[in-house]
N, C-alpha and C. Protein backbone atom coordinates (compact mmCIF):
# COMPACT_ATOMS: atom_id res chain seq x y z
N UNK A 1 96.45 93.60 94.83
CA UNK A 1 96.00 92.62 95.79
C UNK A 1 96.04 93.24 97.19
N UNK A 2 95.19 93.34 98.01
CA UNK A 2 94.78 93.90 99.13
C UNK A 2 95.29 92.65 100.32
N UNK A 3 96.41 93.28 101.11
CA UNK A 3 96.81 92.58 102.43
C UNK A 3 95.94 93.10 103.71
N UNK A 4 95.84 91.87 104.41
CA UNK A 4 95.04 92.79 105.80
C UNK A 4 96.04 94.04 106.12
N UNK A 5 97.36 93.72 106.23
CA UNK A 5 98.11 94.83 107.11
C UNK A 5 98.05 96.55 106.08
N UNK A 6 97.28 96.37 104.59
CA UNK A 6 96.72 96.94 104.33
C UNK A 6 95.41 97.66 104.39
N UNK A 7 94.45 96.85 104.67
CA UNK A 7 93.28 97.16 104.93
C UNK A 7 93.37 97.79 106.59
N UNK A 8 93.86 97.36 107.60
CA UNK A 8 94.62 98.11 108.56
C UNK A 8 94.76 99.59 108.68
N UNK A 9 95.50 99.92 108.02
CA UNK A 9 96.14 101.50 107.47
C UNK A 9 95.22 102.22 107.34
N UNK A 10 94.21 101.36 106.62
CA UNK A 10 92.69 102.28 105.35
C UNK A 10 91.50 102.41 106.95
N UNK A 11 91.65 100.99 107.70
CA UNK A 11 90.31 101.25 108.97
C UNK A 11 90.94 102.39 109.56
N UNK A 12 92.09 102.74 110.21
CA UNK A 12 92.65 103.21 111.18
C UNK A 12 91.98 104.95 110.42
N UNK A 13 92.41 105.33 108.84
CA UNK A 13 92.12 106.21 108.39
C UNK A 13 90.68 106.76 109.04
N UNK A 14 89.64 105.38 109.39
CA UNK A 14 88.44 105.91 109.26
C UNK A 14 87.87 105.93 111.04
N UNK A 15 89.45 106.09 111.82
CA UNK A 15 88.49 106.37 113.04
C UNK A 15 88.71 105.37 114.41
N UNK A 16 89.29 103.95 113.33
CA UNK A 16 89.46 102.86 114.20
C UNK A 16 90.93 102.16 114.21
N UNK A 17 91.77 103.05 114.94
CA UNK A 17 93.10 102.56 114.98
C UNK A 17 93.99 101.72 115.78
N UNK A 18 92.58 100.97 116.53
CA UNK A 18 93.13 99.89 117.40
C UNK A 18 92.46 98.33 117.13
N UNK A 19 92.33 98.65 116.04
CA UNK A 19 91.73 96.96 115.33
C UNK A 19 92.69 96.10 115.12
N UNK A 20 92.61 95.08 115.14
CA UNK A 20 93.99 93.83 114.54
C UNK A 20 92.93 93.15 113.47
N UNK A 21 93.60 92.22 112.91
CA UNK A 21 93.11 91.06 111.99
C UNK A 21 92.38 90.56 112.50
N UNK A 22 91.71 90.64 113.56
CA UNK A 22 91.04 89.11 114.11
C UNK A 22 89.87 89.77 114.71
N UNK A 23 89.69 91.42 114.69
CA UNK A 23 89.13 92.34 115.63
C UNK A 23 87.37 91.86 114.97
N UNK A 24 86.41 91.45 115.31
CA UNK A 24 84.87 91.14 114.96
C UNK A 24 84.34 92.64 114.86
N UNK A 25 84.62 92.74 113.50
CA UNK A 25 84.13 94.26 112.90
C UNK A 25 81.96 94.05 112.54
N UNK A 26 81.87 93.20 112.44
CA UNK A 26 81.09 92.95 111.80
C UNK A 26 79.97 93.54 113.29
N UNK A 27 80.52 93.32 114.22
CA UNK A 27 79.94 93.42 115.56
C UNK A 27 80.53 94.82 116.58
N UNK A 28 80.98 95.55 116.09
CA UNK A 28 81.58 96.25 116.48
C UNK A 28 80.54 97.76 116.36
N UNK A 29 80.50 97.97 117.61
CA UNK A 29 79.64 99.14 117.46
C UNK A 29 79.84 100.46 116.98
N UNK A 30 81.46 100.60 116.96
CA UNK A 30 81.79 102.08 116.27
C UNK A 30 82.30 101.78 114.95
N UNK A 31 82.03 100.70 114.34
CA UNK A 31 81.58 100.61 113.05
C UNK A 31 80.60 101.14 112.44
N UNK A 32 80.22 102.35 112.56
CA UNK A 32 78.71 102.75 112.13
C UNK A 32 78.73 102.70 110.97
N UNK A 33 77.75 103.00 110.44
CA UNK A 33 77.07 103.51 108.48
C UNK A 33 78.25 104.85 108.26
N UNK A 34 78.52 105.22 108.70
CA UNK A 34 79.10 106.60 108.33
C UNK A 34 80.74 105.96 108.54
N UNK A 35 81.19 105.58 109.15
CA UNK A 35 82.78 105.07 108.88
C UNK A 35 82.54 103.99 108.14
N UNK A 36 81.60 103.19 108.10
CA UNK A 36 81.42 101.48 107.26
C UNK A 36 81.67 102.99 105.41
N UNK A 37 80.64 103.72 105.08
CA UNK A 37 81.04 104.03 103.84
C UNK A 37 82.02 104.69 103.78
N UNK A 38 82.46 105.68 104.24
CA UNK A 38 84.01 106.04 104.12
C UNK A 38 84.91 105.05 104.05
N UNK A 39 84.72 103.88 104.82
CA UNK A 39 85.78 102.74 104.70
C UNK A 39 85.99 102.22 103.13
N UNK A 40 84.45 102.00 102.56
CA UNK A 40 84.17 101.45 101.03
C UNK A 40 85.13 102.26 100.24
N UNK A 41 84.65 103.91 100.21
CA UNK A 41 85.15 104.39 99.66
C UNK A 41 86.52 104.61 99.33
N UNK A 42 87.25 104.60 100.38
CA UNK A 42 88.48 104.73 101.36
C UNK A 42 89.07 103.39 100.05
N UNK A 43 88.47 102.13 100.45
CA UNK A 43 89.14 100.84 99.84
C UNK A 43 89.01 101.36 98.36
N UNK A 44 87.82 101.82 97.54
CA UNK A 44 87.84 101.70 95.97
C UNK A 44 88.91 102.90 95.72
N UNK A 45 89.15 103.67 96.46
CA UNK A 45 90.18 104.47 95.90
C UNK A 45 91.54 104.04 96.15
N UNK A 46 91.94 103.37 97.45
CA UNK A 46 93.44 102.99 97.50
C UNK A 46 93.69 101.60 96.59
N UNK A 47 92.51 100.74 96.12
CA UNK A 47 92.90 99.55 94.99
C UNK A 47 92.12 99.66 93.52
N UNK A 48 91.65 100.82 93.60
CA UNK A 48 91.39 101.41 92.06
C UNK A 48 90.02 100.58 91.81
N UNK A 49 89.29 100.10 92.54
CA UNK A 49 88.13 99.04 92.12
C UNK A 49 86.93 99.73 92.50
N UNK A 50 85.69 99.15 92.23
CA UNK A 50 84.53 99.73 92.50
C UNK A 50 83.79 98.22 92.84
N UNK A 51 83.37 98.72 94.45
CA UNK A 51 83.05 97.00 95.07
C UNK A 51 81.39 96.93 94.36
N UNK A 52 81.63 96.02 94.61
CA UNK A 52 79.62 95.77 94.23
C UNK A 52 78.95 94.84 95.61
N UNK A 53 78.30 96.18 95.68
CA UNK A 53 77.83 95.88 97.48
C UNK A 53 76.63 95.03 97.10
N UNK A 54 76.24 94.76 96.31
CA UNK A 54 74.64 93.88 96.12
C UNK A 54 75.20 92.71 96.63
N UNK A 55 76.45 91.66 95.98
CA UNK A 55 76.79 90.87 96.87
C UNK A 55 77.21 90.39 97.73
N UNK A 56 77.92 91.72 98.58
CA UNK A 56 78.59 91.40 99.45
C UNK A 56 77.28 90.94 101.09
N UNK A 57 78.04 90.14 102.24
CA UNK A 57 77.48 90.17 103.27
C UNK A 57 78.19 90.46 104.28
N UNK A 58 77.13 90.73 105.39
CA UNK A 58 77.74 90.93 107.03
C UNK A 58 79.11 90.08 107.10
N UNK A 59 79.04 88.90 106.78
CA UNK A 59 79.75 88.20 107.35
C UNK A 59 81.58 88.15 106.57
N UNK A 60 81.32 89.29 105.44
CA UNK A 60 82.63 89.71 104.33
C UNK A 60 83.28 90.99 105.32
N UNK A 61 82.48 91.66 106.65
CA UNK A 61 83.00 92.68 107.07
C UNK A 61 83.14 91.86 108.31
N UNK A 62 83.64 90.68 108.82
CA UNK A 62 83.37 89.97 110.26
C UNK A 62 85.18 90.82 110.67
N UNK A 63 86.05 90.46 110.23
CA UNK A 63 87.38 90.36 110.35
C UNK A 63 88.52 91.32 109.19
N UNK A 64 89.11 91.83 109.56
CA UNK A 64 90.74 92.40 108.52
C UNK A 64 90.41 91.42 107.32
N UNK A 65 90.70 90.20 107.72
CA UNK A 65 91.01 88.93 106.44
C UNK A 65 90.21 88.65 105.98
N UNK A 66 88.54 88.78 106.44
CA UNK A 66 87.67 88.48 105.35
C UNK A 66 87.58 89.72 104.83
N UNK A 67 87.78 91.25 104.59
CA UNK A 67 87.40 92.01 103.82
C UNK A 67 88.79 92.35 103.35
N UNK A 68 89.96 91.63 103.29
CA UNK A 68 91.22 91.69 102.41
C UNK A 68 90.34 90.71 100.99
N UNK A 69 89.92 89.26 101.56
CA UNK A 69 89.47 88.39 100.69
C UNK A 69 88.25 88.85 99.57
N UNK A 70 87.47 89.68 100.39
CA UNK A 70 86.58 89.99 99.74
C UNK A 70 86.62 91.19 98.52
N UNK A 71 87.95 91.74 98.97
CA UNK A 71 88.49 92.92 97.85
C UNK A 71 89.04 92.27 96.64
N UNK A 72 89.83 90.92 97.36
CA UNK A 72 90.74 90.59 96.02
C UNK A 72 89.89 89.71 95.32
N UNK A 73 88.42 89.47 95.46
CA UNK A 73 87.63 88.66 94.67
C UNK A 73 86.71 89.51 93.33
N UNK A 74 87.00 90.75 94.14
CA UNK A 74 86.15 92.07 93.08
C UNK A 74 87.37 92.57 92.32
N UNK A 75 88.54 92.19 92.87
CA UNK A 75 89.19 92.61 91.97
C UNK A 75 89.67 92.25 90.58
């Protein structure tokens, strides 16, 4: 089960180590394509899952807590 103060640890890995829970990732400009997939990847390897991006949306990467929620639903 994926905690934000987990998912935390995994953004910071990818570049962005001054985000909180509440930080509007979804809008965030150094969120690019190139840390957004390292991040994916980053997550299917630290909770052993393989996300399925067909359903996910913008609005599953807004915040920490919606993409904690959105891990533990694929999981």
């Amino acid at each position: 089960m994926a905690t934000p103060q987990e998912v935390l640890i995994i953004l910071a890995k990818t570049g962005l180590p001054d985000v909180d829970e509440n930080s509007d990732l979804a809008n965030d400009s150094r969120f690019d394509s190139v840390k957004l997939i390292t991040f994916i990847l980053l997550i299917e390897e630290a909770f052993g899952i393989r996300l399925d991006l067909k359903g996910f949306e913008k609005k599953q990467f807004r915040n920490v807590i919606a993409i904690a929620e959105a891990i533990n639903q694929q999981s």
